[in-house]
PDB file of N, CA and C in Angstrom:
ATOM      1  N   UNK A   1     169.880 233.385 104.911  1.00  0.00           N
ATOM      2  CA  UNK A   1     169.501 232.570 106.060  1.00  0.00           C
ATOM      3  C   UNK A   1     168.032 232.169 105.993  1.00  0.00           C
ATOM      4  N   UNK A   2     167.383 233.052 105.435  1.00  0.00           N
ATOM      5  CA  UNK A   2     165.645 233.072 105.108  1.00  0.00           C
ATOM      6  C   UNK A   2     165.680 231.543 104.305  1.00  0.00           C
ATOM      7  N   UNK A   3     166.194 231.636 103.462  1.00  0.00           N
ATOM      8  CA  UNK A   3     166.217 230.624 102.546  1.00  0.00           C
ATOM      9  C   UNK A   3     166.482 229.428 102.995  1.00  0.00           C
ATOM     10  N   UNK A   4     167.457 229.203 103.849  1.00  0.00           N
ATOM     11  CA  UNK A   4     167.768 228.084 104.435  1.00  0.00           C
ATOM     12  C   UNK A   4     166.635 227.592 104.981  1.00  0.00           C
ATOM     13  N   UNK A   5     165.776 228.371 106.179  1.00  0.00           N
ATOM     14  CA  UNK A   5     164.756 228.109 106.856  1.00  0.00           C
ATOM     15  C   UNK A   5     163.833 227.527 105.549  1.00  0.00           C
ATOM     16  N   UNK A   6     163.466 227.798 105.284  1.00  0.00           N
ATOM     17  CA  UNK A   6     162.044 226.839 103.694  1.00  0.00           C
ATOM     18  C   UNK A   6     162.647 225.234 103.793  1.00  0.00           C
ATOM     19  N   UNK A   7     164.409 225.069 104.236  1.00  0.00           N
ATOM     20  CA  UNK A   7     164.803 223.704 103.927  1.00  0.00           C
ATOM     21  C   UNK A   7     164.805 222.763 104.588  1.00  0.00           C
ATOM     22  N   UNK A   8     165.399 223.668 106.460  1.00  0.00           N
ATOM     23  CA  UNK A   8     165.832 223.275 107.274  1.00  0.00           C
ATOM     24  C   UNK A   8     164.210 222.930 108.057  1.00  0.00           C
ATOM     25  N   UNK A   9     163.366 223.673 107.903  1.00  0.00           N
ATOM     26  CA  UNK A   9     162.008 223.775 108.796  1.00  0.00           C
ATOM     27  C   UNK A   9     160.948 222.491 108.477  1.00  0.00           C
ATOM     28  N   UNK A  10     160.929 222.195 106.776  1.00  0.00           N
ATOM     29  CA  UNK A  10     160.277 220.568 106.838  1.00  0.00           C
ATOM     30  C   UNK A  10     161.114 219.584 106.894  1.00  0.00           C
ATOM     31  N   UNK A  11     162.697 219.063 107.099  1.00  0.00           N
ATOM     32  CA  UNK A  11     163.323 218.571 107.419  1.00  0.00           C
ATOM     33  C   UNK A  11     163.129 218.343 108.641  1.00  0.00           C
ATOM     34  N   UNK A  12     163.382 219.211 109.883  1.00  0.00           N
ATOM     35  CA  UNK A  12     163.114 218.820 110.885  1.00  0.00           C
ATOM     36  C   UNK A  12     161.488 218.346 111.063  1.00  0.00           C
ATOM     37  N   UNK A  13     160.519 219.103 110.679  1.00  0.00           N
ATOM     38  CA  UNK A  13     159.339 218.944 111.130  1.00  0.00           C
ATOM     39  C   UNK A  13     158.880 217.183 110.559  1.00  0.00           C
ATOM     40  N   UNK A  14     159.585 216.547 109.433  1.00  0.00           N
ATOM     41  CA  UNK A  14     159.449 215.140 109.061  1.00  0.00           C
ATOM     42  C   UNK A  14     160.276 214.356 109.972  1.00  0.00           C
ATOM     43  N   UNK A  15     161.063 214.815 110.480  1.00  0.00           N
ATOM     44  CA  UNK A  15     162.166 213.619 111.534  1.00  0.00           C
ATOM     45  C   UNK A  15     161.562 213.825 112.467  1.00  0.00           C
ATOM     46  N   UNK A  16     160.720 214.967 113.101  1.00  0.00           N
ATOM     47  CA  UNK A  16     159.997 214.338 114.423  1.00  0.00           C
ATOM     48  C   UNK A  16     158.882 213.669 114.473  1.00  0.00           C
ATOM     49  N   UNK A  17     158.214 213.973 113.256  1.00  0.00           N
ATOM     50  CA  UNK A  17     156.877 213.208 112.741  1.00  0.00           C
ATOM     51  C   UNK A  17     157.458 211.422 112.827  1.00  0.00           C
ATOM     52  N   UNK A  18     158.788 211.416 111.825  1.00  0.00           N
ATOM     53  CA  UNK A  18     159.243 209.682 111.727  1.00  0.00           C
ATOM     54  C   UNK A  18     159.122 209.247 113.015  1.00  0.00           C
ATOM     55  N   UNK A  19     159.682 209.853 113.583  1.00  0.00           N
ATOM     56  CA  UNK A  19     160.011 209.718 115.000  1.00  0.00           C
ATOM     57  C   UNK A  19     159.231 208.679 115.790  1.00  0.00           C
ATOM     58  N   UNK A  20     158.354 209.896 116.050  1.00  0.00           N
ATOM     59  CA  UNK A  20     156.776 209.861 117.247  1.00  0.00           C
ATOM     60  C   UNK A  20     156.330 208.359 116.863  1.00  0.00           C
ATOM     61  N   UNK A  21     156.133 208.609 114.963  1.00  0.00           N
ATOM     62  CA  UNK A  21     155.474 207.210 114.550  1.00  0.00           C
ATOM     63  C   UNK A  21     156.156 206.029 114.703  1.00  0.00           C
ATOM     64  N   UNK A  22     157.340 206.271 114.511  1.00  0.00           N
ATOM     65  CA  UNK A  22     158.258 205.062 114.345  1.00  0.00           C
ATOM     66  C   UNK A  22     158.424 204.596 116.346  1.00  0.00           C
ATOM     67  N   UNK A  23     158.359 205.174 116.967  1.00  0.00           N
ATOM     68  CA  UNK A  23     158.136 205.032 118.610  1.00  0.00           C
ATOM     69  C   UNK A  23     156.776 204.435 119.128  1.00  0.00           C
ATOM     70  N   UNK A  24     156.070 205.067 118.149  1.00  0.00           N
ATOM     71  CA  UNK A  24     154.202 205.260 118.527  1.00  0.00           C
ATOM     72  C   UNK A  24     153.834 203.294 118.365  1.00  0.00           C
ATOM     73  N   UNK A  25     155.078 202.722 117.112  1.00  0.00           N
ATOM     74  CA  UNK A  25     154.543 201.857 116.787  1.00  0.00           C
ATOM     75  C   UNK A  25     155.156 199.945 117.035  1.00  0.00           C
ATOM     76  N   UNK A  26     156.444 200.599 117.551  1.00  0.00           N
ATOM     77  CA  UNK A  26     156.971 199.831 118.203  1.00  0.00           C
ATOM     78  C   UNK A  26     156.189 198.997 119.140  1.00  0.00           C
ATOM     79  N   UNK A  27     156.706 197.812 119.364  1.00  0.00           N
ATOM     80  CA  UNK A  27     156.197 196.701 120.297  1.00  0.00           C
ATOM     81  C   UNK A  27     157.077 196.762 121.437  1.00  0.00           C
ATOM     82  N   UNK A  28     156.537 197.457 122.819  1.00  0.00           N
ATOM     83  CA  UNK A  28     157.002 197.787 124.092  1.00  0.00           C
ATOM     84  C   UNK A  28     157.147 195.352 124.584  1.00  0.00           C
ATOM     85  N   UNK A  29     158.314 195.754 125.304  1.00  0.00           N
ATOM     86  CA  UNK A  29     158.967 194.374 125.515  1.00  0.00           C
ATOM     87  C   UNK A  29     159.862 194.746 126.597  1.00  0.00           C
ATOM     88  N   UNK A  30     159.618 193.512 127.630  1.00  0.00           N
ATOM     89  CA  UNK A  30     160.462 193.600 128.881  1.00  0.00           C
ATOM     90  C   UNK A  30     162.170 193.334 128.575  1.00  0.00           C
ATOM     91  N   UNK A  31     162.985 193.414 129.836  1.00  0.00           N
ATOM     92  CA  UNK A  31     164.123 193.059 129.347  1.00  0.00           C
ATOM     93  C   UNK A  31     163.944 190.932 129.514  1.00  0.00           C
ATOM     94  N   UNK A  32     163.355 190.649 130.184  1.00  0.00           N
ATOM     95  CA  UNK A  32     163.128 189.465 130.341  1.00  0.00           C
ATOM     96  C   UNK A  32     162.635 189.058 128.857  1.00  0.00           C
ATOM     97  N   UNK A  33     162.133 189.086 127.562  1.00  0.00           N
ATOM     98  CA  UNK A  33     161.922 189.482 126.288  1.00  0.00           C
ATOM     99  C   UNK A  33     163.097 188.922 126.064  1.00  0.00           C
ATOM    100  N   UNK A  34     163.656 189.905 126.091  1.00  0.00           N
ATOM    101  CA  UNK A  34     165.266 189.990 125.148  1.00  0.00           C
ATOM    102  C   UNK A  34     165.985 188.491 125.350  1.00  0.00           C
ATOM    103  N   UNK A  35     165.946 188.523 126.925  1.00  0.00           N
ATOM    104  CA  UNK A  35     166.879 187.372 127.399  1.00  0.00           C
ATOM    105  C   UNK A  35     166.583 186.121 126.640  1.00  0.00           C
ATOM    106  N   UNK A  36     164.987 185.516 126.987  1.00  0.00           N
ATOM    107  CA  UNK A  36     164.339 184.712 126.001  1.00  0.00           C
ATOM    108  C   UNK A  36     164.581 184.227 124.941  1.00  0.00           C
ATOM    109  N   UNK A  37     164.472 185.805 124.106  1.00  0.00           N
ATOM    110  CA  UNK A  37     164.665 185.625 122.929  1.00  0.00           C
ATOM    111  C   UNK A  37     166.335 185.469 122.464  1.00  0.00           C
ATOM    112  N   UNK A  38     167.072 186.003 122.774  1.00  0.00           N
ATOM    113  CA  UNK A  38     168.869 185.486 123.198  1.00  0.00           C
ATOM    114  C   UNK A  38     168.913 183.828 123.244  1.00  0.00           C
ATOM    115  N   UNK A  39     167.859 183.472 124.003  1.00  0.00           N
ATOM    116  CA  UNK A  39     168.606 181.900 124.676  1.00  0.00           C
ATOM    117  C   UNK A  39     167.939 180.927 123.430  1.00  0.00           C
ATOM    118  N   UNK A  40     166.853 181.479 123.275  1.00  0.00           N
ATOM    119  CA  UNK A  40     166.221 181.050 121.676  1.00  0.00           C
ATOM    120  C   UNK A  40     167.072 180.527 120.642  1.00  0.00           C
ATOM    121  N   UNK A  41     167.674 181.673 120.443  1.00  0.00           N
ATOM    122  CA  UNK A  41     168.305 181.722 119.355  1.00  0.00           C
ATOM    123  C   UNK A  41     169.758 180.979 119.395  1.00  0.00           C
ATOM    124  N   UNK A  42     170.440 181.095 120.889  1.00  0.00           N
ATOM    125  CA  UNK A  42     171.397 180.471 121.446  1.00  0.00           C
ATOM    126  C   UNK A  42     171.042 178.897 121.105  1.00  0.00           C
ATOM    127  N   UNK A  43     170.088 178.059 121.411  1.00  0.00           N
ATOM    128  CA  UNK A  43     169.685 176.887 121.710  1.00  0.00           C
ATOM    129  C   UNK A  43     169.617 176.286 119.962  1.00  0.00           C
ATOM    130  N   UNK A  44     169.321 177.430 119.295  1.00  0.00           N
ATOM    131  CA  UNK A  44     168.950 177.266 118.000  1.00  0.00           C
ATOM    132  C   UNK A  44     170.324 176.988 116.996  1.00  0.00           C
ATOM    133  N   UNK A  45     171.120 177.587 117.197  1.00  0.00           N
ATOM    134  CA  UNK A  45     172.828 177.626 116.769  1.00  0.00           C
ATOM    135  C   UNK A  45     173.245 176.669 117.106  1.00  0.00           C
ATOM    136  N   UNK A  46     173.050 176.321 118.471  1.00  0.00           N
ATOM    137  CA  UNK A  46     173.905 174.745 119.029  1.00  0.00           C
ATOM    138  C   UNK A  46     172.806 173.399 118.797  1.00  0.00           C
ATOM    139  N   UNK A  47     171.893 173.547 118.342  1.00  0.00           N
ATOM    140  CA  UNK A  47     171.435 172.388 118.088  1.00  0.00           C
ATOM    141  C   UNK A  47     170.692 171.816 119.480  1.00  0.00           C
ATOM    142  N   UNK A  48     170.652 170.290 119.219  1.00  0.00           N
ATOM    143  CA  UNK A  48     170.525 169.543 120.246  1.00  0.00           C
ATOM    144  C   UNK A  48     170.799 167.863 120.076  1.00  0.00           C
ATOM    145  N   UNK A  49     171.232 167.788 121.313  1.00  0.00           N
ATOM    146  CA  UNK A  49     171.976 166.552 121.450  1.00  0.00           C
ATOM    147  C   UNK A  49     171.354 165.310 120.896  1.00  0.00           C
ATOM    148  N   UNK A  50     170.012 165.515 121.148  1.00  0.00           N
ATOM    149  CA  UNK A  50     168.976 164.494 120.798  1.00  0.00           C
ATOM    150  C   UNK A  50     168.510 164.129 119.102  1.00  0.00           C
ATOM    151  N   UNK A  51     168.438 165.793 117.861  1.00  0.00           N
ATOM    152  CA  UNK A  51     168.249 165.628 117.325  1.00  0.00           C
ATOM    153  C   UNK A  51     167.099 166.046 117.067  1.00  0.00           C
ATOM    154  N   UNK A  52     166.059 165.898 118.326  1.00  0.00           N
ATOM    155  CA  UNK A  52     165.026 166.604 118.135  1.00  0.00           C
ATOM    156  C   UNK A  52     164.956 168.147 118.828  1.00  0.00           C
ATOM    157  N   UNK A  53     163.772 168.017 119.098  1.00  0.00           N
ATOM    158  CA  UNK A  53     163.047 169.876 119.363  1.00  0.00           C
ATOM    159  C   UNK A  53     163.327 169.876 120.582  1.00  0.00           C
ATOM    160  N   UNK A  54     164.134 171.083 121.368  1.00  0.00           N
ATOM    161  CA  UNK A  54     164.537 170.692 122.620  1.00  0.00           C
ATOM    162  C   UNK A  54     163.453 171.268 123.949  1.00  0.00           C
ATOM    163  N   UNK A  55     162.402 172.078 123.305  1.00  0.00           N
ATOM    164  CA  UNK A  55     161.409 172.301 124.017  1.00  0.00           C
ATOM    165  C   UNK A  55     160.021 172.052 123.170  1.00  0.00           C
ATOM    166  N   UNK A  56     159.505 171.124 123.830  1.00  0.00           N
ATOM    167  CA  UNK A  56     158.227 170.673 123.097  1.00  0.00           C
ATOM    168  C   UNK A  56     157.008 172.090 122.590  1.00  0.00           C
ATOM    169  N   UNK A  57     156.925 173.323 123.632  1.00  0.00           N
ATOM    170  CA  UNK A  57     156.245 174.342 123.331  1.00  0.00           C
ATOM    171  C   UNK A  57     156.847 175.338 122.202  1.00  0.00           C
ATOM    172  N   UNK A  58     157.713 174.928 121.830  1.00  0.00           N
ATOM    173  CA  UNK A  58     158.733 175.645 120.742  1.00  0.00           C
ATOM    174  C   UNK A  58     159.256 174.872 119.400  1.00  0.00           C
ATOM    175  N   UNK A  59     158.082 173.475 119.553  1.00  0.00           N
ATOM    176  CA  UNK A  59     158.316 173.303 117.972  1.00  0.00           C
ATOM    177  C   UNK A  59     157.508 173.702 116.539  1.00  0.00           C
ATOM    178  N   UNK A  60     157.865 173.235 115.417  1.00  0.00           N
ATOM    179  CA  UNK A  60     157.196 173.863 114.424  1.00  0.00           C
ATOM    180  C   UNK A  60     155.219 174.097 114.607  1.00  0.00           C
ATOM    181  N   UNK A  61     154.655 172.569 114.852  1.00  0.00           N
ATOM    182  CA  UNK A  61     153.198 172.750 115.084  1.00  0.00           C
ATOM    183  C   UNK A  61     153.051 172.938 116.244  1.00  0.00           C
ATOM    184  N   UNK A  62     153.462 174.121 116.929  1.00  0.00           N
ATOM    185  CA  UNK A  62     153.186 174.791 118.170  1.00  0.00           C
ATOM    186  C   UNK A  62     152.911 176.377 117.382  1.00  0.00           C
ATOM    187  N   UNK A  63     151.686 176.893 117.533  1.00  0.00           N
ATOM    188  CA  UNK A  63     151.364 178.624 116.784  1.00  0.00           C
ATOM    189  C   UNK A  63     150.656 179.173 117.544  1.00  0.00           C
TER     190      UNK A  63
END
């Protein structure tokens, strides 16, 4: 069982380390975010009727 512990003890101690960091470094975002970014991508699949850019603040030379 001793033995196990040497395997089991930096195993865990690296998955909470990934963890923290991988949390620590994330980009915090509302749910209003998500939706946005949903209708984005929605608008983006169907095109537009016109042909052009269907929101002027959302075309290519907009950065």
């Amino acid at each position: 069982m001793s033995n196990l512990l040497y395997v089991l003890i930096p195993i865990l101690f690296f998955t909470v380390v990934g963890l923290l960091l991988g949390l620590k470094d994330r980009k915090l975002r509302s749910t209003e975010s998500y939706v946005d970014e949903f209708s984005r991508a929605r608008q983006a699949m169907a095109g537009s009727k016109s042909g052009g850019v269907a929101d002027p603040k959302e075309g290519r030379g907009a950065g």
